[in-house]
Protein backbone atom coordinates (compact mmCIF):
# COMPACT_ATOMS: atom_id res chain seq x y z
CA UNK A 1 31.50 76.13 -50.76
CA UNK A 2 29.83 73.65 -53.02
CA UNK A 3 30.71 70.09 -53.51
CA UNK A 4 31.95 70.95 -57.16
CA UNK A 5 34.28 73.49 -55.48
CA UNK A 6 35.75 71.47 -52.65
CA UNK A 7 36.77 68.77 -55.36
CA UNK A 8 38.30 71.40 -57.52
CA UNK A 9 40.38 72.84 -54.85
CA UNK A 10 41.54 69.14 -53.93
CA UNK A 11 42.25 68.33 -57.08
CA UNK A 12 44.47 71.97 -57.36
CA UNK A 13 46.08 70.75 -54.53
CA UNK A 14 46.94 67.65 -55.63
CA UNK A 15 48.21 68.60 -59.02
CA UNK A 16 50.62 71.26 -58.01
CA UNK A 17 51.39 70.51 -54.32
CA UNK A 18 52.10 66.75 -54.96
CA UNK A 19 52.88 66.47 -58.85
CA UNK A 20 49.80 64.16 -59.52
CA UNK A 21 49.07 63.91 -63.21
CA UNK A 22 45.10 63.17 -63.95
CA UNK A 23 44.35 62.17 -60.50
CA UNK A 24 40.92 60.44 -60.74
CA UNK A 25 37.90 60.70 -58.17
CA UNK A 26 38.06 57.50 -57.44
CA UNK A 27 41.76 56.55 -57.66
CA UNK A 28 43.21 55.19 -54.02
CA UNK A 29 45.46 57.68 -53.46
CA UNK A 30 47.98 54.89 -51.59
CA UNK A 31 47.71 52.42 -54.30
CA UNK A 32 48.08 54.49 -57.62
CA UNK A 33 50.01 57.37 -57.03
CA UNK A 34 51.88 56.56 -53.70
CA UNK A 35 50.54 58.94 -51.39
CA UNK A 36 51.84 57.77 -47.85
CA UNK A 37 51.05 59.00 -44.25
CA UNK A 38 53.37 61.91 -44.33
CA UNK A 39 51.75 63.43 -48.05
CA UNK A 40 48.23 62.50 -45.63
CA UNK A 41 49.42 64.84 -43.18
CA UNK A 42 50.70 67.72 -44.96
CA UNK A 43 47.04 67.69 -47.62
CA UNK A 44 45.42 68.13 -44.41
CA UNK A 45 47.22 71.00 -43.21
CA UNK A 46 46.52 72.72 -46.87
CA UNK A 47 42.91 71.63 -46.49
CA UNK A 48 42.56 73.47 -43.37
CA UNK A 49 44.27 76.67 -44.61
CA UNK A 50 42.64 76.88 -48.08
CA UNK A 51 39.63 75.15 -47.70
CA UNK A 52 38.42 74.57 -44.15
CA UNK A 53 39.62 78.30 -42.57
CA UNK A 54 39.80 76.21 -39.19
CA UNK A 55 42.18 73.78 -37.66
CA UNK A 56 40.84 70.32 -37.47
CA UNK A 57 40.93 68.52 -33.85
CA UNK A 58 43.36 65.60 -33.27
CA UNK A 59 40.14 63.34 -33.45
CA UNK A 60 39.15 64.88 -36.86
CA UNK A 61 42.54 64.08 -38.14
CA UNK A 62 43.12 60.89 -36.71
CA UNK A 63 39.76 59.81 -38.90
CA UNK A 64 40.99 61.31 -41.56
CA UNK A 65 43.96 59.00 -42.13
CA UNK A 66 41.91 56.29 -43.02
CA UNK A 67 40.66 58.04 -46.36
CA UNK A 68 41.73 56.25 -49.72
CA UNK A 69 40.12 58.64 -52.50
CA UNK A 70 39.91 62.06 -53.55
CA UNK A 71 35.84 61.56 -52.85
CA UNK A 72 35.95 60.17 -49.34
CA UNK A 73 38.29 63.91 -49.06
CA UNK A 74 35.38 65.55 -50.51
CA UNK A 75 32.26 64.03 -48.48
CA UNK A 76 34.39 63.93 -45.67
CA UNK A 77 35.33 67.79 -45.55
CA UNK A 78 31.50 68.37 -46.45
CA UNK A 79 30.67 66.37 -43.22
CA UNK A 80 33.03 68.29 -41.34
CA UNK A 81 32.09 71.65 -42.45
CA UNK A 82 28.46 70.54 -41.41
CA UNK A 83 29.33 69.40 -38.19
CA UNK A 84 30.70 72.67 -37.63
CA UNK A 85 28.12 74.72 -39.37
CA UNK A 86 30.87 76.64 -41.04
């Protein structure tokens, strides 16, 4: 899955899961559209079903939590899926 794919998906996700209108790549998701720890949680479970194919490790997730924009989701899913060789 390419980079230009994984932000798509997100971005689907996003729009329709969590109502965002015109999120932007580099938007904090906290600050501008009031994403909080619980939306945090539940995009990560979606990521992992439609994106990743794998569960991600309480480590992976805990990292996770600190990520403010829809790119930091991006490279850090790419990183992932590298780490993995997935």
């Amino acid at each position: 899955m390419t980079k230009d794919e994984i932000t798509e998906k997100i971005l689907t996700i996003l729009t329709e899961d969590f109502e965002f209108e015109r999120p932007g790549l580099t938007d904090n998701l906290r600050d501008v559209h009031g994403f909080d720890s619980i939306d945090a949680i539940e995009l990560l479970g979606k990521i992992e079903i439609s994106i990743l194919g794998f569960s991600l490790t309480r480590e992976e997730k805990e990292k996770a939590m600190s990520i403010r924009t829809i790119n930091d989701i991006v490279t850090y899913i790419e990183k992932i899926k590298r780490s993995r060789n997935t």
